[in-house]
N, C-alpha and C. Protein backbone atom coordinates (compact mmCIF):
# COMPACT_ATOMS: atom_id res chain seq x y z
N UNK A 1 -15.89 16.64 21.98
CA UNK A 1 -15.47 15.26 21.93
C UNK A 1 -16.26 14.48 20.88
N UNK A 2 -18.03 14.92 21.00
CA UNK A 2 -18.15 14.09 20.07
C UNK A 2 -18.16 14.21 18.42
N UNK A 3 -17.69 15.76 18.50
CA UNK A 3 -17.77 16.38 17.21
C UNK A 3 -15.68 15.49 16.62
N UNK A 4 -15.06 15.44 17.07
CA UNK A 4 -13.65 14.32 16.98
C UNK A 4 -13.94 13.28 16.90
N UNK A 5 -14.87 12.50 17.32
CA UNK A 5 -15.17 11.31 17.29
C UNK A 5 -15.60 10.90 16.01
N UNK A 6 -16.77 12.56 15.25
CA UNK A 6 -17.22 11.66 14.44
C UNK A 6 -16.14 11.91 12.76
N UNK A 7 -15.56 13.14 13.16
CA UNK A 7 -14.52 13.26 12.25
C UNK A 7 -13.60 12.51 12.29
N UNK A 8 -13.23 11.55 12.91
CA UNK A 8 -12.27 10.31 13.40
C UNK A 8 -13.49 9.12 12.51
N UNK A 9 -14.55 9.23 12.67
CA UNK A 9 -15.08 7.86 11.88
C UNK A 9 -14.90 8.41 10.46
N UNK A 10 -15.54 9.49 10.27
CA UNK A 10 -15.63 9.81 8.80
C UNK A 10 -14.37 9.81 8.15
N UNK A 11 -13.24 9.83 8.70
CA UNK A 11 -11.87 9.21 7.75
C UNK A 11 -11.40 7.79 7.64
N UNK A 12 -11.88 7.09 9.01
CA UNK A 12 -11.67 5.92 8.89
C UNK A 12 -12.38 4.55 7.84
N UNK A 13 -13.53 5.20 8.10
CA UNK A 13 -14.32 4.15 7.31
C UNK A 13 -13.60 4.30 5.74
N UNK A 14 -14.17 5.74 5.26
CA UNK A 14 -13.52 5.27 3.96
C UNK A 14 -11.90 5.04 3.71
N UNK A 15 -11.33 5.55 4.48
CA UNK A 15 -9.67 4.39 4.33
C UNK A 15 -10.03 3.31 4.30
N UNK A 16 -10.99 2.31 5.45
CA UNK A 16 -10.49 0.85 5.47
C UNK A 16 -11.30 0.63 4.31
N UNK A 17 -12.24 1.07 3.44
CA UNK A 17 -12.94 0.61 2.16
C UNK A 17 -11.59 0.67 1.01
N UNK A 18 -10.56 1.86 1.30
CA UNK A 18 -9.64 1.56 0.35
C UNK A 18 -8.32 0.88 0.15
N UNK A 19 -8.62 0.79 1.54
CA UNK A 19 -7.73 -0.59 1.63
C UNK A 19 -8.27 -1.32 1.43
N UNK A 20 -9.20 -1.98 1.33
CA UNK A 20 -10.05 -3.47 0.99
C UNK A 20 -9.76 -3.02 -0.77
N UNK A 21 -10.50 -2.34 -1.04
CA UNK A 21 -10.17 -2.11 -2.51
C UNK A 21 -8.84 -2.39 -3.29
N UNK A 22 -7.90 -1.45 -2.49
CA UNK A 22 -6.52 -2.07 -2.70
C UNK A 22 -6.07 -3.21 -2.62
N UNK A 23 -6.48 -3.72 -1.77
CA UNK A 23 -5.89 -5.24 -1.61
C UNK A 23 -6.85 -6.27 -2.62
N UNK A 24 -7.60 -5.82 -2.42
CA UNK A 24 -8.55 -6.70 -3.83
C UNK A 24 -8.27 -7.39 -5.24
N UNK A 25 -7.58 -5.69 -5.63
CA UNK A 25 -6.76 -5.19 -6.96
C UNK A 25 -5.61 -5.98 -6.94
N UNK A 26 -4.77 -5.96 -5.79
CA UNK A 26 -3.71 -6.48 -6.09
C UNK A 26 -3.62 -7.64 -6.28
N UNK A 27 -4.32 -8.66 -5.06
CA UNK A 27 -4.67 -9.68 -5.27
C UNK A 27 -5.33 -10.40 -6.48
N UNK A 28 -6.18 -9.63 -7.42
CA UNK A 28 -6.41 -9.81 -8.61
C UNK A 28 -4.82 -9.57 -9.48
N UNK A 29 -4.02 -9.24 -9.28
CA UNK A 29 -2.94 -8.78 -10.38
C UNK A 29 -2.14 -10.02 -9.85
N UNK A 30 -1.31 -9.93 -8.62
CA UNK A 30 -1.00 -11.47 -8.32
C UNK A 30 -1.47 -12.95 -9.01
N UNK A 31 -2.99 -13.06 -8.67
CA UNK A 31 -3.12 -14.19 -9.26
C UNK A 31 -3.30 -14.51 -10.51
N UNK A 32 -3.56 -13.06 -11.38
CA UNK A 32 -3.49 -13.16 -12.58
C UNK A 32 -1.40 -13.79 -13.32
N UNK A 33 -0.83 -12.86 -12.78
CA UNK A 33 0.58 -12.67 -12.95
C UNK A 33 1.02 -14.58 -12.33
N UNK A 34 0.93 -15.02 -11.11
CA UNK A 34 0.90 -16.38 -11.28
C UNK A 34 0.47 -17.47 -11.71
N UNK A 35 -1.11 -17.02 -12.60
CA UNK A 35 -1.34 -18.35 -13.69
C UNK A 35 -0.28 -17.88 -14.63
N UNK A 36 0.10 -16.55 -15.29
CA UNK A 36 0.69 -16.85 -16.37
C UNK A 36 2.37 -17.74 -16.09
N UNK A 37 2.69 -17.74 -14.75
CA UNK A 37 3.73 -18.58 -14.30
C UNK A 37 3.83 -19.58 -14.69
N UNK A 38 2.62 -20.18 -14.39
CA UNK A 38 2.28 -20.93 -14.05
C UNK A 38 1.45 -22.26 -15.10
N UNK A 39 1.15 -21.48 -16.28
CA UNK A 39 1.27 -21.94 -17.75
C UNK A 39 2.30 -22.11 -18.69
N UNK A 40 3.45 -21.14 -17.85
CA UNK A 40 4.23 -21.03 -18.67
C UNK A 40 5.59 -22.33 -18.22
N UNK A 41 5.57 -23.02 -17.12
CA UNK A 41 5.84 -24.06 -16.85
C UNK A 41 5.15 -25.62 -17.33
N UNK A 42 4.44 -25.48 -17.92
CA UNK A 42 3.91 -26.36 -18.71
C UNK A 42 4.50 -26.84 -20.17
N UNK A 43 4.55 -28.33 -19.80
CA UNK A 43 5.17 -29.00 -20.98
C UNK A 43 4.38 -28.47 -22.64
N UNK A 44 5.26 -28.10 -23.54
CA UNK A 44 5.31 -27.89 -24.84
C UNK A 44 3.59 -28.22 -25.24
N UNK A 45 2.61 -27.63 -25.79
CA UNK A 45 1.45 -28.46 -26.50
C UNK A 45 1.19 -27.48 -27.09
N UNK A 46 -0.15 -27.39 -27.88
CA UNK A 46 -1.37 -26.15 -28.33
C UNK A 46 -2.03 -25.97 -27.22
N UNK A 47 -2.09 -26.65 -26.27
CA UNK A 47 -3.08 -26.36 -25.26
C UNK A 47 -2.77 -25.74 -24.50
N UNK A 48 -1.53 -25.82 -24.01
CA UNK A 48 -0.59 -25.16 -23.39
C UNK A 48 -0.18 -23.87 -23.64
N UNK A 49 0.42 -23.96 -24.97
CA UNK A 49 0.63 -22.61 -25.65
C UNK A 49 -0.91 -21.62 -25.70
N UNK A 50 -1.89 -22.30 -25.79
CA UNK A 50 -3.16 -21.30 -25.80
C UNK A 50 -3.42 -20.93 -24.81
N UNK A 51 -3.20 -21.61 -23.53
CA UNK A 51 -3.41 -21.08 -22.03
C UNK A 51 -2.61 -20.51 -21.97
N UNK A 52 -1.20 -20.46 -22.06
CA UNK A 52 -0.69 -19.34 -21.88
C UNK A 52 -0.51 -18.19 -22.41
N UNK A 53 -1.14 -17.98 -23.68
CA UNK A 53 -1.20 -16.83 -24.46
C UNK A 53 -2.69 -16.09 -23.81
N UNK A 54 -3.42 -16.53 -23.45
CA UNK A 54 -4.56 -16.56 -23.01
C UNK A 54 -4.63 -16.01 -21.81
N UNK A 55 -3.65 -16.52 -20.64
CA UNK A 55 -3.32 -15.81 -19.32
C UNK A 55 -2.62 -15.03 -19.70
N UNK A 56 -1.37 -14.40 -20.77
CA UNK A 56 -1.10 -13.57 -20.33
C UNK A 56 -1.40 -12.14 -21.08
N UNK A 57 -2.79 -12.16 -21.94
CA UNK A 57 -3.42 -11.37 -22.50
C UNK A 57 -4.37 -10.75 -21.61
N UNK A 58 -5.08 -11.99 -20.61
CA UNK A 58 -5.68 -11.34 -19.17
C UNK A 58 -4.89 -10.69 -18.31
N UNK A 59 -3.85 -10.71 -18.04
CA UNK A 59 -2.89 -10.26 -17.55
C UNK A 59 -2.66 -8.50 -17.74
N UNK A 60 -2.22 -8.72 -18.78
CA UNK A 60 -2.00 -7.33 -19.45
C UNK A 60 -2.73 -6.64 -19.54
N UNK A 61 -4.03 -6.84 -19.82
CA UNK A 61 -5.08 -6.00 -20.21
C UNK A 61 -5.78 -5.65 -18.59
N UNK A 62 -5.43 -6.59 -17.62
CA UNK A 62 -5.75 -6.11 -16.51
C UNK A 62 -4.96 -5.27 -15.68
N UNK A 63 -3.53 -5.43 -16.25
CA UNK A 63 -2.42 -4.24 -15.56
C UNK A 63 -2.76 -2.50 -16.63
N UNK A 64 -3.57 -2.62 -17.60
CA UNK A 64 -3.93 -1.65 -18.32
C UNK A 64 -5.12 -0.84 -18.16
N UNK A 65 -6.18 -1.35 -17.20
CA UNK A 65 -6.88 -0.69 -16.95
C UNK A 65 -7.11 -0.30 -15.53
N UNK A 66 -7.98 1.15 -15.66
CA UNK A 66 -7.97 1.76 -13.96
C UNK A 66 -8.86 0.70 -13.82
N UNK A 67 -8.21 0.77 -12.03
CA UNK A 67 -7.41 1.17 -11.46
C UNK A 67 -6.67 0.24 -11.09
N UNK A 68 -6.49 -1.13 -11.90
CA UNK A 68 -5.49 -1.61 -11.71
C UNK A 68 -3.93 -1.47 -11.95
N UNK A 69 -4.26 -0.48 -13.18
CA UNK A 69 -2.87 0.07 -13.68
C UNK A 69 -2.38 0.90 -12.55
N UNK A 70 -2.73 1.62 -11.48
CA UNK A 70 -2.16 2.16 -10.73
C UNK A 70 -1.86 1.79 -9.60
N UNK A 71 -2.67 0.41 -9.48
CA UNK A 71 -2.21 -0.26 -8.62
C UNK A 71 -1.04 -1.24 -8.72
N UNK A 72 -0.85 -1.86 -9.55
CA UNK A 72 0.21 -2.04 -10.82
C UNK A 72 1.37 -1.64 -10.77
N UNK A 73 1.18 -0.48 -11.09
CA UNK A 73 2.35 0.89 -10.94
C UNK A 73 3.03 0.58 -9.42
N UNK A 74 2.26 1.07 -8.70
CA UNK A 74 2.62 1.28 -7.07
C UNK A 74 3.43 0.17 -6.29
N UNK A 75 2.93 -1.22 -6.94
CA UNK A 75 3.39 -2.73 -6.84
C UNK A 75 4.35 -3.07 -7.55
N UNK A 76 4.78 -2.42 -8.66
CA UNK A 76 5.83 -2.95 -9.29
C UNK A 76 5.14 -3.90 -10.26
N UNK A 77 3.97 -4.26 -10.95
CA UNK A 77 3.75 -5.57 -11.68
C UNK A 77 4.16 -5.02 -13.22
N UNK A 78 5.18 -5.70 -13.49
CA UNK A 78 5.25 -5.62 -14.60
C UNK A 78 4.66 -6.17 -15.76
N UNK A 79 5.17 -5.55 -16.99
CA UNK A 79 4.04 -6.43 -18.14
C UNK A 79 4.90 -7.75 -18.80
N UNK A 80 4.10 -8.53 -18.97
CA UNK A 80 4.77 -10.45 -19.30
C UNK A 80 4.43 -9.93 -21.03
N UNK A 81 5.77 -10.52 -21.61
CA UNK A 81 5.56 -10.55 -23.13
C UNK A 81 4.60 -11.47 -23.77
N UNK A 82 4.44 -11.01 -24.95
CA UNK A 82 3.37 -12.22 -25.40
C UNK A 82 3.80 -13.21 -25.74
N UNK A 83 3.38 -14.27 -26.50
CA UNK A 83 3.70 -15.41 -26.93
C UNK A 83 3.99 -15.05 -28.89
N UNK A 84 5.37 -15.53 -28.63
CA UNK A 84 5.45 -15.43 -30.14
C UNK A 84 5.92 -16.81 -30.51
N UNK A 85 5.35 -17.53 -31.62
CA UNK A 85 5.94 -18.74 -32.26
C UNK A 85 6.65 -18.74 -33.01
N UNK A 86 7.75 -19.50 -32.70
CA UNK A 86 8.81 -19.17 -34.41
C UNK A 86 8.35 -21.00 -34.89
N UNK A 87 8.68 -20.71 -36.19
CA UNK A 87 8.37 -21.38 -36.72
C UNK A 87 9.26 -22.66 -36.77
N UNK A 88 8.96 -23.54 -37.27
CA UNK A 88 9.62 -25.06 -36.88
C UNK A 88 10.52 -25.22 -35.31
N UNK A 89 10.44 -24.46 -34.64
CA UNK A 89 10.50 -24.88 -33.07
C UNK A 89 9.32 -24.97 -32.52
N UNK A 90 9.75 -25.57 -30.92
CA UNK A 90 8.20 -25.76 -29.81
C UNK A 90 9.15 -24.45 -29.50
N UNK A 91 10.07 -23.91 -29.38
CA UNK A 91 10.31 -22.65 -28.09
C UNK A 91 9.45 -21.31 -28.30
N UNK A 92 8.69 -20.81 -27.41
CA UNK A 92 7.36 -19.69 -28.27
C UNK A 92 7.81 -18.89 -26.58
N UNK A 93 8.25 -19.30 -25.32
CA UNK A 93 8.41 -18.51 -24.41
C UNK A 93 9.48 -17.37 -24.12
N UNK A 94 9.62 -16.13 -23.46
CA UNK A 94 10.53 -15.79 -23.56
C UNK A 94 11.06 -14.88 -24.37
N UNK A 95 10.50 -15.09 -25.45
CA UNK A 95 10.73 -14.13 -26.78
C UNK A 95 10.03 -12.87 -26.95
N UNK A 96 10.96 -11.91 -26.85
CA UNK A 96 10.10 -10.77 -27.75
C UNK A 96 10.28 -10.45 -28.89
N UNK A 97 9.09 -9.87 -29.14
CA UNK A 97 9.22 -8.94 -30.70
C UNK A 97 9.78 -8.33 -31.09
N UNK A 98 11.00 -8.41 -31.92
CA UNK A 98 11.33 -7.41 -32.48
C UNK A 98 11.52 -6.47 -33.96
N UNK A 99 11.57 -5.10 -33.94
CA UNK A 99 10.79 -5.14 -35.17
C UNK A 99 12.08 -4.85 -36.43
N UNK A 100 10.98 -5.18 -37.38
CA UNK A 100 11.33 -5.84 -38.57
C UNK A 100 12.53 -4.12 -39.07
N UNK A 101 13.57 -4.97 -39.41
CA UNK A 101 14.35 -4.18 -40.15
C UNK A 101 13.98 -3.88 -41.85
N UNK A 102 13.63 -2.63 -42.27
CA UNK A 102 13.36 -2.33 -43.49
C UNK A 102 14.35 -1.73 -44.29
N UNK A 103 14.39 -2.34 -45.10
CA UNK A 103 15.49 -1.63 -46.00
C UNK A 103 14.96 -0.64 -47.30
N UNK A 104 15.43 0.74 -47.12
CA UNK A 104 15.11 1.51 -47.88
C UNK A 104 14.97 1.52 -49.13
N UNK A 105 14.18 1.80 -49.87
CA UNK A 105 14.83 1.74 -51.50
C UNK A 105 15.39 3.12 -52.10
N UNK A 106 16.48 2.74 -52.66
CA UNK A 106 17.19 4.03 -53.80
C UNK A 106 16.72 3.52 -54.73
C-alpha cells in the first residue's frame, strides 16, 4: 500500500507542476495575443501604430519560442501579421506582405 501511495505521489506532483506550467504559457500567449487586439483598435497615430507593431512583434516571437510554440500549437494561437504602412494612407492594419513580382530580363 505504501509502496502505491508513493508511486501515486511521484506522478502527481510533477503533472500538477505541468499543468501550472501549461497554464502559465498560455496565459502568457493570451495576453500577449489580446494587447495586440487591443492596439489594434486604437484610433490612427505613430503612437498607436508603434504599440501595435511593438505588441505584435512580442507576440510572435513569443509564439516562436519553446515552449511556447508548442503550447501555441496545441491552443491553436495563431501568428498576427505585421504592420505594414502604405504610403499616403493611415490604413497599416490588416495587410500582408506580398512579394514583389520580378520581371525577368531577356
Amino acid at each position: 500500500m505504501k509502496l502505491l501511495f508513493s508511486i501515486l505521489i511521484a506522478l502527481v506532483i510533477p503533472l500538477f507542476f505541468l499543468l501550472v506550467f501549461v497554464l502559465s504559457q498560455y496565459q502568457k500567449l493570451a495576453t500577449l495575443r489580446r494587447r495586440c487586439q487591443e492596439t489594434a483598435a486604437r484610433p490612427d497615430s505613430a503612437l498607436a501604430q508603434q504599440a501595435y507593431a511593438l505588441a505584435v512583434a512580442e507576440y510572435n516571437e513569443a509564439r516562436r519560442r519553446f515552449p511556447t510554440n508548442l503550447i501555441g500549437a496545441a491552443f491553436r494561437f495563431a501568428p498576427v501579421p505585421p504592420v505594414i504602412v502604405q504610403m499616403g494612407t493611415n490604413d497599416i492594419r490588416g495587410k500582408s506582405e506580398k512579394p514583389l513580382n520580378r520581371q525577368s530580363q531577356a
